[in-house]
C-alpha atoms as a PDB file:
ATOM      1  CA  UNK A   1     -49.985 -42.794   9.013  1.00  0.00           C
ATOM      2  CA  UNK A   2     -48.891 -46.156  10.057  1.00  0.00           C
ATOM      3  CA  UNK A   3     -51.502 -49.516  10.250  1.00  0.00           C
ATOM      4  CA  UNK A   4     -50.026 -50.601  13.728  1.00  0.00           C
ATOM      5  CA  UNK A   5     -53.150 -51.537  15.354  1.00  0.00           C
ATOM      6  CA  UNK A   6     -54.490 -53.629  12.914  1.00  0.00           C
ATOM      7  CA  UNK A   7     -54.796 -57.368  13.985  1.00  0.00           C
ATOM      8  CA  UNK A   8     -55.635 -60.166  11.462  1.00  0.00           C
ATOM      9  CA  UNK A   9     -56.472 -62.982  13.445  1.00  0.00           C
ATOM     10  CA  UNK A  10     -58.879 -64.751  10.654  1.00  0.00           C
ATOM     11  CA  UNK A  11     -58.683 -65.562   7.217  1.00  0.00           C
ATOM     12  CA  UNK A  12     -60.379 -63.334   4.825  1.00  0.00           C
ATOM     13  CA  UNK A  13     -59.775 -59.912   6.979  1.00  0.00           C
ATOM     14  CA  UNK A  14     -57.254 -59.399   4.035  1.00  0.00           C
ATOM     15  CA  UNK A  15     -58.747 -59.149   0.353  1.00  0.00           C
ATOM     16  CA  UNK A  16     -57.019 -58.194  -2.907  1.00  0.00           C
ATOM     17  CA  UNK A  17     -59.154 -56.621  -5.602  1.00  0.00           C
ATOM     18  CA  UNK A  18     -57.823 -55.796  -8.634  1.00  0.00           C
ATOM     19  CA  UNK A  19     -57.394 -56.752 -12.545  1.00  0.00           C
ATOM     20  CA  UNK A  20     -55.765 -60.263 -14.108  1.00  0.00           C
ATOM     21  CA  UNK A  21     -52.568 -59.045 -12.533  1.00  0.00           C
ATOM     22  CA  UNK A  22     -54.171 -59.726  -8.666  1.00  0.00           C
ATOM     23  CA  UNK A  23     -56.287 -62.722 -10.650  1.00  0.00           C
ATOM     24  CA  UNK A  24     -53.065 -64.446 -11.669  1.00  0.00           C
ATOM     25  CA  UNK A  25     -53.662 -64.797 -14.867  1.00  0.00           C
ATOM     26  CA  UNK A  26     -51.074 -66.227 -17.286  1.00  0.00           C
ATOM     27  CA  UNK A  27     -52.449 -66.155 -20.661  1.00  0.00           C
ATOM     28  CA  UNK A  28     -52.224 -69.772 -22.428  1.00  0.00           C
ATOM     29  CA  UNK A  29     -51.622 -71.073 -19.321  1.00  0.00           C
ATOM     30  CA  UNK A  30     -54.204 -70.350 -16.482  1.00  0.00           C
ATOM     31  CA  UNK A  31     -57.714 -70.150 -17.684  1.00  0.00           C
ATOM     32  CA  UNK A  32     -59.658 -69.535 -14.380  1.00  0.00           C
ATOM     33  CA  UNK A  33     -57.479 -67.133 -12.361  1.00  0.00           C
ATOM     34  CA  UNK A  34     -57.629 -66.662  -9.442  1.00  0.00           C
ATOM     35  CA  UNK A  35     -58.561 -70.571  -9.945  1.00  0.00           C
ATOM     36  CA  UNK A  36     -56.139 -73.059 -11.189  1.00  0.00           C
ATOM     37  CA  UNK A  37     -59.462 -75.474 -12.285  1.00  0.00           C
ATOM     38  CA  UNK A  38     -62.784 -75.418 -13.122  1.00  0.00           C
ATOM     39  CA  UNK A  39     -63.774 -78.350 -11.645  1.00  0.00           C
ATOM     40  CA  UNK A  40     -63.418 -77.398  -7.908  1.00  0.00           C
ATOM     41  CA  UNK A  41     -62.343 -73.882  -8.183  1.00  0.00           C
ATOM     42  CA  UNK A  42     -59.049 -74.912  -6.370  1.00  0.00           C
ATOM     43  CA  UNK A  43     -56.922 -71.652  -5.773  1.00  0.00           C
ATOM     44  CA  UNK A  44     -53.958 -70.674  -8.349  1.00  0.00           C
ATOM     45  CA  UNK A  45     -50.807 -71.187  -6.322  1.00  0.00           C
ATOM     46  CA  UNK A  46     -49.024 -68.639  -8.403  1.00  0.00           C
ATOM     47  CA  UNK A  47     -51.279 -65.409  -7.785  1.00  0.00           C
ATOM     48  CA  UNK A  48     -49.573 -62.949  -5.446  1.00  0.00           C
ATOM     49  CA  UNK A  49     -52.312 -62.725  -2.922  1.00  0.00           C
ATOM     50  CA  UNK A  50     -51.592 -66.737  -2.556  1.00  0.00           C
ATOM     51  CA  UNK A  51     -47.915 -66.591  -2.049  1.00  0.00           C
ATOM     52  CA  UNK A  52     -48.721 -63.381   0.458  1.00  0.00           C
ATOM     53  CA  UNK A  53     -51.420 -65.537   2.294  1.00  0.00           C
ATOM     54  CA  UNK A  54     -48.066 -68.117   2.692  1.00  0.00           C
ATOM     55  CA  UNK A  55     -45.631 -65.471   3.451  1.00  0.00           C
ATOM     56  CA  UNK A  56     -47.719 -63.885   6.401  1.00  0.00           C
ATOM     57  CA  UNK A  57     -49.115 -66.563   7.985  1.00  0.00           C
ATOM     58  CA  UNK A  58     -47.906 -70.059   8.824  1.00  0.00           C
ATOM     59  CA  UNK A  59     -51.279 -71.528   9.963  1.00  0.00           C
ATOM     60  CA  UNK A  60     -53.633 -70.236   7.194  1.00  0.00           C
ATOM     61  CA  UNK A  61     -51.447 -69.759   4.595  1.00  0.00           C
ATOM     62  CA  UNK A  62     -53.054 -69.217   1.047  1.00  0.00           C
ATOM     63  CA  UNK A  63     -56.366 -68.656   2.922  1.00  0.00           C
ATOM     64  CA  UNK A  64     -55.645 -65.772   4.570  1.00  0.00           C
ATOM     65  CA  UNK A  65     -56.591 -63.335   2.007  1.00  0.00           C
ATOM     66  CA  UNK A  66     -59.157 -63.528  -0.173  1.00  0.00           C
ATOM     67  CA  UNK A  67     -58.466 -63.199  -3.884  1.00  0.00           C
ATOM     68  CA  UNK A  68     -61.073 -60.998  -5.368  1.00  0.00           C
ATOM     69  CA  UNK A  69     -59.185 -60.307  -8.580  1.00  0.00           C
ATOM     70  CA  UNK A  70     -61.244 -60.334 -12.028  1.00  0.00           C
ATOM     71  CA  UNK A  71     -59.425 -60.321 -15.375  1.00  0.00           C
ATOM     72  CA  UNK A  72     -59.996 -57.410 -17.615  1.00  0.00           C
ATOM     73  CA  UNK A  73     -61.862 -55.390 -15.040  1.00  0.00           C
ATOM     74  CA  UNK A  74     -61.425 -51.017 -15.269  1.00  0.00           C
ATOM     75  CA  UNK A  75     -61.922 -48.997 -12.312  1.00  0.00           C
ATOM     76  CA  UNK A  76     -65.709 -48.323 -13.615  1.00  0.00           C
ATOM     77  CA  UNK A  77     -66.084 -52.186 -13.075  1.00  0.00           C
ATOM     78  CA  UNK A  78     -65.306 -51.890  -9.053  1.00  0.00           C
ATOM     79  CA  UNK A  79     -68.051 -48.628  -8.689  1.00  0.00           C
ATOM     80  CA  UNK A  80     -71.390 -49.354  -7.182  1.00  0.00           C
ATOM     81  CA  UNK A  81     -73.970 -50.997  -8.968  1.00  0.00           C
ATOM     82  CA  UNK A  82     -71.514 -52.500 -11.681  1.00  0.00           C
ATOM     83  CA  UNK A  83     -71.651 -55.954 -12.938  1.00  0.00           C
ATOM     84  CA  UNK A  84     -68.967 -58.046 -13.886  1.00  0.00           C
ATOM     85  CA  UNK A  85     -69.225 -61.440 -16.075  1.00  0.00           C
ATOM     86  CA  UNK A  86     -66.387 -64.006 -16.886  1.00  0.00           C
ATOM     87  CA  UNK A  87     -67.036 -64.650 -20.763  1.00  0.00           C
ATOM     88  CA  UNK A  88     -67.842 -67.889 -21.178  1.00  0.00           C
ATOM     89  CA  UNK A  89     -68.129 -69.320 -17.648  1.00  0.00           C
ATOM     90  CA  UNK A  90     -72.000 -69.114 -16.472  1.00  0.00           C
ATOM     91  CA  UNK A  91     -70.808 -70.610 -12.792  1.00  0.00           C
ATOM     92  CA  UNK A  92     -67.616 -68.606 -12.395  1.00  0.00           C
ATOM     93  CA  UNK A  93     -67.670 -67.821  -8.173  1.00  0.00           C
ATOM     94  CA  UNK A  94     -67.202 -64.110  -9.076  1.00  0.00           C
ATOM     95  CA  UNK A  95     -69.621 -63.335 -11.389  1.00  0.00           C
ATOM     96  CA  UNK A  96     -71.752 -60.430 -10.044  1.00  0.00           C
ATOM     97  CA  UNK A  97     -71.067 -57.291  -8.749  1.00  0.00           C
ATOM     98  CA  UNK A  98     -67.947 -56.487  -6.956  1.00  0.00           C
ATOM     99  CA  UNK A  99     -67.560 -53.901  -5.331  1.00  0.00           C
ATOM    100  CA  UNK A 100     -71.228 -54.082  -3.856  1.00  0.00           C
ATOM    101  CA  UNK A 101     -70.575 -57.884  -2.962  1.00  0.00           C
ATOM    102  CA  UNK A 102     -68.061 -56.737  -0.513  1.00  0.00           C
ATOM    103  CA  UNK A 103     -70.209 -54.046   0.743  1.00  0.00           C
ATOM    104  CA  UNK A 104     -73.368 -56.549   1.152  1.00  0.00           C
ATOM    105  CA  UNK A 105     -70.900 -59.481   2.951  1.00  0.00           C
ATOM    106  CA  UNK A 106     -71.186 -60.057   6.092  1.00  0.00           C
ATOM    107  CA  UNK A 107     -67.374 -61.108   7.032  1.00  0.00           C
ATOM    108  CA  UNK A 108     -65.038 -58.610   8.548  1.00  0.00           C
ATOM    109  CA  UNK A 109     -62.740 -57.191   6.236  1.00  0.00           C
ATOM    110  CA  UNK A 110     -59.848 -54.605   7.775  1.00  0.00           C
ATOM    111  CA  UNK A 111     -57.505 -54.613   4.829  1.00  0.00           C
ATOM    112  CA  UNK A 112     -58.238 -54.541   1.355  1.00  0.00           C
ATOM    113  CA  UNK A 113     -54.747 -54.234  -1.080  1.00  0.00           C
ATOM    114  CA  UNK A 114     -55.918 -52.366  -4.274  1.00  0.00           C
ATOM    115  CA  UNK A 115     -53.986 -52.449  -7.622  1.00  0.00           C
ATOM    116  CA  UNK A 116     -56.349 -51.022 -10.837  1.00  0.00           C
ATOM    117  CA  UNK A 117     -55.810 -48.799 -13.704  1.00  0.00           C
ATOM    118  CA  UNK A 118     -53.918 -51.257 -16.311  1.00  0.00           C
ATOM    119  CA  UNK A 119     -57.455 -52.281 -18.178  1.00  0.00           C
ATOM    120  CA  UNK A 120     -58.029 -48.181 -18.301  1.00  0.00           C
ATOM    121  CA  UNK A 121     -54.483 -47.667 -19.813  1.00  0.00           C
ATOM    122  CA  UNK A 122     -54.673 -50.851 -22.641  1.00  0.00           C
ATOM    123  CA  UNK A 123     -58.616 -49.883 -23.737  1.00  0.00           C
ATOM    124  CA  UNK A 124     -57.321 -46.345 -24.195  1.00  0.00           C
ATOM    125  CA  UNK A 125     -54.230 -47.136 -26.527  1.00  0.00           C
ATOM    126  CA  UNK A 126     -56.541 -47.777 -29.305  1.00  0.00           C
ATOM    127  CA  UNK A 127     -58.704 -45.586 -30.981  1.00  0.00           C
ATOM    128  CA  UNK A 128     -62.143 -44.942 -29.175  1.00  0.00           C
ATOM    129  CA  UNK A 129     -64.049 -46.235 -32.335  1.00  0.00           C
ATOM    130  CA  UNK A 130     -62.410 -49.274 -31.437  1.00  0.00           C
ATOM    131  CA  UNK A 131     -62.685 -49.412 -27.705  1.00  0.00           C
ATOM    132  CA  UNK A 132     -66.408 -48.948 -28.927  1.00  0.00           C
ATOM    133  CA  UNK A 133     -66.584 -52.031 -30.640  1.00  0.00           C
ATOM    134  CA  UNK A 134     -64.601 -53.993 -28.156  1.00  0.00           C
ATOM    135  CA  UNK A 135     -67.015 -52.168 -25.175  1.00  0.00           C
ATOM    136  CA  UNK A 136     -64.223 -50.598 -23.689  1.00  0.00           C
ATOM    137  CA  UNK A 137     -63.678 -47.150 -22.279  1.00  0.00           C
ATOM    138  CA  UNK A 138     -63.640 -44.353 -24.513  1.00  0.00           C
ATOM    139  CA  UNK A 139     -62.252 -40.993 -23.286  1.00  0.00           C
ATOM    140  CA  UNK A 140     -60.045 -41.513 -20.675  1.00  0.00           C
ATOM    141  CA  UNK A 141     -56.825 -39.661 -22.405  1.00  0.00           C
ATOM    142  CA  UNK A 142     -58.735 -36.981 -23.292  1.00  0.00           C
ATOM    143  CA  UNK A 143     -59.378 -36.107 -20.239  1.00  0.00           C
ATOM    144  CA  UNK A 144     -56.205 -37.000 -18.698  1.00  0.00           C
ATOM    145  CA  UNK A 145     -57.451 -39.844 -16.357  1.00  0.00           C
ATOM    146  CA  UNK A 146     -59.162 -37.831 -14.491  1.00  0.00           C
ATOM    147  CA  UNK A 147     -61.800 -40.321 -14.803  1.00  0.00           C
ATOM    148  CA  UNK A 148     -60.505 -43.437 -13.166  1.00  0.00           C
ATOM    149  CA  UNK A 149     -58.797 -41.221 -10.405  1.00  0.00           C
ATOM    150  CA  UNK A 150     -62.994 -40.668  -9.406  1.00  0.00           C
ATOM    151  CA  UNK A 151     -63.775 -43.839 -10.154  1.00  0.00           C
ATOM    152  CA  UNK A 152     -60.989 -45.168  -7.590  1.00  0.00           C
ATOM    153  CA  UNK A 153     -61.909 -42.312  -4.896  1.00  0.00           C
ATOM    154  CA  UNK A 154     -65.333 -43.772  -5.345  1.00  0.00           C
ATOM    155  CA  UNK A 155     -64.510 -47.130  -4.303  1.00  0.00           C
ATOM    156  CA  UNK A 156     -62.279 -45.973  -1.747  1.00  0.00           C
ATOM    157  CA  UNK A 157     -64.693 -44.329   0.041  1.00  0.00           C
ATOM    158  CA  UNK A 158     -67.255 -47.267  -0.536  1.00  0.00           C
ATOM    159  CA  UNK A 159     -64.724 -49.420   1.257  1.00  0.00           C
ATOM    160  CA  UNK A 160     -64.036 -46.874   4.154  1.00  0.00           C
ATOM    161  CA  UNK A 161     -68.059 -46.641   5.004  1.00  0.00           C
ATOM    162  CA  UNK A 162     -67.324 -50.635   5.594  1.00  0.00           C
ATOM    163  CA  UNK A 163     -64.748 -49.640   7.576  1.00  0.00           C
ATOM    164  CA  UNK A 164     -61.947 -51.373   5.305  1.00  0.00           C
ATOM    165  CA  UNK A 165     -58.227 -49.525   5.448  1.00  0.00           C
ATOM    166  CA  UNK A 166     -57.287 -50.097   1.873  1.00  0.00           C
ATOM    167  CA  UNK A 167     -53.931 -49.762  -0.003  1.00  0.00           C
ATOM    168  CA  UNK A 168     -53.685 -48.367  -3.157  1.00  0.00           C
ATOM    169  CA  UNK A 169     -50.623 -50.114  -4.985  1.00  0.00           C
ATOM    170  CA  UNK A 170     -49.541 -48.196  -8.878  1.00  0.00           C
ATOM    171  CA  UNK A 171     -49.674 -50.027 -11.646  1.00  0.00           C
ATOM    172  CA  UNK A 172     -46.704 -51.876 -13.307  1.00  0.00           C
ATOM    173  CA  UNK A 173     -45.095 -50.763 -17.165  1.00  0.00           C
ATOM    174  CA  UNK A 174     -46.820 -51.688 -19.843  1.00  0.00           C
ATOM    175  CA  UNK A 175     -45.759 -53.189 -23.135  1.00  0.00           C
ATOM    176  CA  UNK A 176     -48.428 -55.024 -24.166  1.00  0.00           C
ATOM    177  CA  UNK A 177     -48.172 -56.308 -27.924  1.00  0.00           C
ATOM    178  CA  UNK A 178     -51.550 -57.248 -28.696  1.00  0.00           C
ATOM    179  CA  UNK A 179     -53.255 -60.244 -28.562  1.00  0.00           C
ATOM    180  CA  UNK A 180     -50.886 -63.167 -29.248  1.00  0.00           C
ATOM    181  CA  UNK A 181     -52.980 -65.034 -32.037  1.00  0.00           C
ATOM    182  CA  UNK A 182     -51.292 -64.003 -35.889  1.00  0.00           C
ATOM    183  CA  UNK A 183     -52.852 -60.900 -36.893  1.00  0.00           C
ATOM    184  CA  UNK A 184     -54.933 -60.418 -34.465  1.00  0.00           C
ATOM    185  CA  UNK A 185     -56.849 -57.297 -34.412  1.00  0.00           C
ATOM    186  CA  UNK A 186     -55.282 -55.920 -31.544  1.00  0.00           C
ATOM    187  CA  UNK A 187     -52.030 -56.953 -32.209  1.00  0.00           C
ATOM    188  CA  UNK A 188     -52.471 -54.395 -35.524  1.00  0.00           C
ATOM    189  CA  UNK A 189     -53.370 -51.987 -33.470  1.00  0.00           C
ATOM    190  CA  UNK A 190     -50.933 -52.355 -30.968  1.00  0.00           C
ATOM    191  CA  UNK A 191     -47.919 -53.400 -33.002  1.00  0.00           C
ATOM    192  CA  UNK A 192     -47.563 -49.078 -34.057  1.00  0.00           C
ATOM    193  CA  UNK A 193     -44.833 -46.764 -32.221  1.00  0.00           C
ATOM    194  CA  UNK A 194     -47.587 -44.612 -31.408  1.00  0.00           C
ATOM    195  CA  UNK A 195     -49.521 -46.797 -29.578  1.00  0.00           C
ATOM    196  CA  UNK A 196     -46.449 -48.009 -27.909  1.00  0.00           C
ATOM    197  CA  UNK A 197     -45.672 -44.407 -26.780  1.00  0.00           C
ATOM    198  CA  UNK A 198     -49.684 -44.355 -25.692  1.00  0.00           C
ATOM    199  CA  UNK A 199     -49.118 -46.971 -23.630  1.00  0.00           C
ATOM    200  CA  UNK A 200     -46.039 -45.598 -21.550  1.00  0.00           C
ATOM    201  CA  UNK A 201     -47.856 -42.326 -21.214  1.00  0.00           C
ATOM    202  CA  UNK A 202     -50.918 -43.753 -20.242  1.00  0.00           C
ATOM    203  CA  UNK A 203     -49.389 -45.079 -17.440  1.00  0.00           C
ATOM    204  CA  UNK A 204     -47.385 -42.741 -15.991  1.00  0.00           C
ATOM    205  CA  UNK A 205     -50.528 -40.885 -15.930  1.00  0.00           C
ATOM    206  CA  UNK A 206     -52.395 -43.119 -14.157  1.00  0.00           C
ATOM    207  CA  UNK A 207     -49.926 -43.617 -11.541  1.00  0.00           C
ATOM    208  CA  UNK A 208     -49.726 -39.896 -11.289  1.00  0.00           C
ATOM    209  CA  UNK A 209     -53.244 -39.555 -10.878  1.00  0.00           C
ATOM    210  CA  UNK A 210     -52.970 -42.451  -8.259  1.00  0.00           C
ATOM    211  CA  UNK A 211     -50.495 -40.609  -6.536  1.00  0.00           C
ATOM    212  CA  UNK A 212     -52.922 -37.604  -6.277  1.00  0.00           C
ATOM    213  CA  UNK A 213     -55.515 -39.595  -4.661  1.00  0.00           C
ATOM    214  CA  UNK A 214     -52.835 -41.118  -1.624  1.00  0.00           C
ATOM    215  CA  UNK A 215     -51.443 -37.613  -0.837  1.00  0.00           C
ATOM    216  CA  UNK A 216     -54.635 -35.675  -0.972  1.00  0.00           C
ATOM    217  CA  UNK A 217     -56.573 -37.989   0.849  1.00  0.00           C
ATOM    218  CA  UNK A 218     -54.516 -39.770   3.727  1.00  0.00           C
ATOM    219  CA  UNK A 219     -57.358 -40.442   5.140  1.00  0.00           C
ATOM    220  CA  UNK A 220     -59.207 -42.708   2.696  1.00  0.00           C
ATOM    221  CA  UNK A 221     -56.255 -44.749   1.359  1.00  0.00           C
ATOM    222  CA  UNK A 222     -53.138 -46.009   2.244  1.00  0.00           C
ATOM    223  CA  UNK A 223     -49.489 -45.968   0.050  1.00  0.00           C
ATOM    224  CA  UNK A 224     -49.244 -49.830  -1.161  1.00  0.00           C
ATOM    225  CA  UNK A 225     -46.412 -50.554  -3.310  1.00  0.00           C
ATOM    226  CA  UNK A 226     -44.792 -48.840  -6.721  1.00  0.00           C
ATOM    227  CA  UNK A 227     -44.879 -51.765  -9.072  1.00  0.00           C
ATOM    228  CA  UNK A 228     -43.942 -49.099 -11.821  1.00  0.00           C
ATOM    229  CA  UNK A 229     -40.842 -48.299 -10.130  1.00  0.00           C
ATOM    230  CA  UNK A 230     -40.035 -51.892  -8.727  1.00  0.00           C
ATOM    231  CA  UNK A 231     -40.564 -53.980 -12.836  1.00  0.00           C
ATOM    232  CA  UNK A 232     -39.692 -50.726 -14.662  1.00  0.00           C
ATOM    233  CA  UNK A 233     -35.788 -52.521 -15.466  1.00  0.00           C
ATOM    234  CA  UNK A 234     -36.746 -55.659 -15.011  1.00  0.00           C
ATOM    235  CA  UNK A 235     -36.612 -58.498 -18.179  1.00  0.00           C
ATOM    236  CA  UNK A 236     -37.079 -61.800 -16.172  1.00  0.00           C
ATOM    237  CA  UNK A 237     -40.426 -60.878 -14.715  1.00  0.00           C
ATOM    238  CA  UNK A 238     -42.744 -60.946 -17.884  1.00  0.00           C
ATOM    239  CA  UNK A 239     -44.651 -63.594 -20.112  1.00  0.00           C
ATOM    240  CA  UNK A 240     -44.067 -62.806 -23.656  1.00  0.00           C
ATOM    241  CA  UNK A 241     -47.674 -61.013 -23.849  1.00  0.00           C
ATOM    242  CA  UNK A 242     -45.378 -58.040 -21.279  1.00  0.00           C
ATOM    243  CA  UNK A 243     -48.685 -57.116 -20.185  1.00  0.00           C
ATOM    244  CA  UNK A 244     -48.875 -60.360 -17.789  1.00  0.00           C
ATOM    245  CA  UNK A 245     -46.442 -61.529 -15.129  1.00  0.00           C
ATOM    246  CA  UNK A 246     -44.694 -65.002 -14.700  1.00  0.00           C
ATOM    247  CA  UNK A 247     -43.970 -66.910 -11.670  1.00  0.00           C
ATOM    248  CA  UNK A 248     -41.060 -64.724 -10.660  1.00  0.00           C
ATOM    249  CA  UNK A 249     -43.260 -61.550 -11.054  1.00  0.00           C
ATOM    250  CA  UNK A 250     -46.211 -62.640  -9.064  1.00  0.00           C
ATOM    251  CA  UNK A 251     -43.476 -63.330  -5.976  1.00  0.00           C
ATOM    252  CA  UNK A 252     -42.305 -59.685  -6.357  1.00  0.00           C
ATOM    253  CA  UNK A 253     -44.929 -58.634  -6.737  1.00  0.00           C
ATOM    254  CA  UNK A 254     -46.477 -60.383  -2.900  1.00  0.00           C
ATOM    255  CA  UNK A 255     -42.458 -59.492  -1.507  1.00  0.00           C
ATOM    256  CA  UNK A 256     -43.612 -56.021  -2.069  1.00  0.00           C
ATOM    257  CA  UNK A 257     -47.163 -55.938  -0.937  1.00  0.00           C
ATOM    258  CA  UNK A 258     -45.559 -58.298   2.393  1.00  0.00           C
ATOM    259  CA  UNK A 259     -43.234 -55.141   3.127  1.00  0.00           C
ATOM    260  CA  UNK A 260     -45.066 -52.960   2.833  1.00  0.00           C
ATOM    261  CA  UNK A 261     -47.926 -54.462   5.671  1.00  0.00           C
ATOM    262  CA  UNK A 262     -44.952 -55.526   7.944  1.00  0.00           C
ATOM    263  CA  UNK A 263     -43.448 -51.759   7.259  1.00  0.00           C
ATOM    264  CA  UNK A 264     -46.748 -50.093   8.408  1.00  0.00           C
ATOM    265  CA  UNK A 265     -46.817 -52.280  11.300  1.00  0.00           C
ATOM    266  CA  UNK A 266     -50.247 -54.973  10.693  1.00  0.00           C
ATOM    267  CA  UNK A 267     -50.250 -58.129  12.915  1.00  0.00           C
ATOM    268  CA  UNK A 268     -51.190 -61.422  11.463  1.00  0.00           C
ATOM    269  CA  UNK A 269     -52.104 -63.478  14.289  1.00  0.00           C
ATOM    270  CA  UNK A 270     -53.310 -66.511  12.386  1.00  0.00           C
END
């Protein structure tokens, strides 16, 4: 399957949906990722779909794709009908419903670059009395993921009725320690070797259920890159929250997703 053929000759043919990982976000650091400000929703020059933009194209640079990322969003968040709400921010520009935003818009989009899953794996680490309380997902390892893997074939095929060739990237290691206030409640629940051990296996089965959905349906979705593979060994590519990348992470990560559209042979023409 190769994406030769596909010509980008406008910005925002190209969007990124995904969790605080396409967002941006740096805990303590960035509060309105993809956004470095409030005030005029200026874009965060540090999110990988920025860098990308830069990397591809000379002449639109960090316009060329459109960040759609929203922190703390599951795969159930990007189904049809869902809502999604930054807490605390009644004006935040993505506030609504994603996935049926995109299918509503009139702009042409050819590409969308897809990375979900994490969310699933952290608000399935912790007990589901807790995810409860937190109104997270509850079930998801009991049934062995099989839930986001038809949440994600849902949106997939969403996107393909708009005629968008998407790429479905898997989702980094994850090492996340809890919130990073003292004692906070999910830093107890997250400090424990089990959870720990929850969280590795959680992963690798979302990434296996990820791989499922690109070899059994070649014609929905599109290999993007193996971010579990490419930051498995690496130290220097983490804030200390190892849930979150830092400036050096967020550039491998857009190397990757750049090789992997110049591999398959898409044409940026602006």
């Amino acid at each position: 399957m190769s994406g030769a053929g596909i010509v980008i000759d406008k910005p925002g043919q190209i969007i990124a949906i995904g969790d605080s990982l396409t967002a941006g976000s740096q805990p303590g650091i960035t509060e309105y990722a993809p956004y470095a400000e409030a005030s005029t929703w200026k874009l965060l020059p540090t999110s990988y779909p920025y860098l990308l933009g830069e990397m591809l194209s000379g002449h639109a640079g960090p316009e060329l794709i459109l960040n759609l990322g929203r922190g703390g969003s599951t795969t159930r968040d990007w189904l049809p009908g869902m809502r999604w709400e930054k807490d605390g921010v009644k004006d935040f520009p993505l506030n609504g419903e994603p996935l049926d935003e995109i299918m509503r818009s009139p702009q042409t989009v050819k590409i969308c670059l897809m990375m979900l899953g994490t969310n699933d794996v952290c608000l399935s680490a912790v007990p589901d009395w807790v995810s409860c309380l937190l109104q997270g997902v509850v079930g998801y390892e009991d049934d062995g993921f099989i839930t986001p893997r038809e949440n994600l074939i849902v949106t997939l095929m969403n996107l393909k009725e708009k005629g968008v060739v998407t790429y479905l990237a898997k989702i980094p290691p994850n090492a996340y320690p809890g919130g990073l206030g003292f004692l906070g409640i999910d830093r107890v629940l997250f400090s424990g070797r089990s959870v720990k051990g929850r969280l590795k296996g959680y992963t690798e089965m979302v990434n296996a259920r990820i791989g499922e959905i690109v070899a059994s349906y070649p014609g929905l979705v599109r290999p993007g890159p193996d971010f579990y593979t490419l930051c498995r060994d690496r130290d220097d590519i983490w804030l200390k929250d190892r849930l979150h990348f830092n400036d050096t992470g967020y550039r491998l990560m857009a190397d990757a997703w750049a090789e992997v559209l110049k591999g398959d042979g898409v044409e940026i023409r602006t």
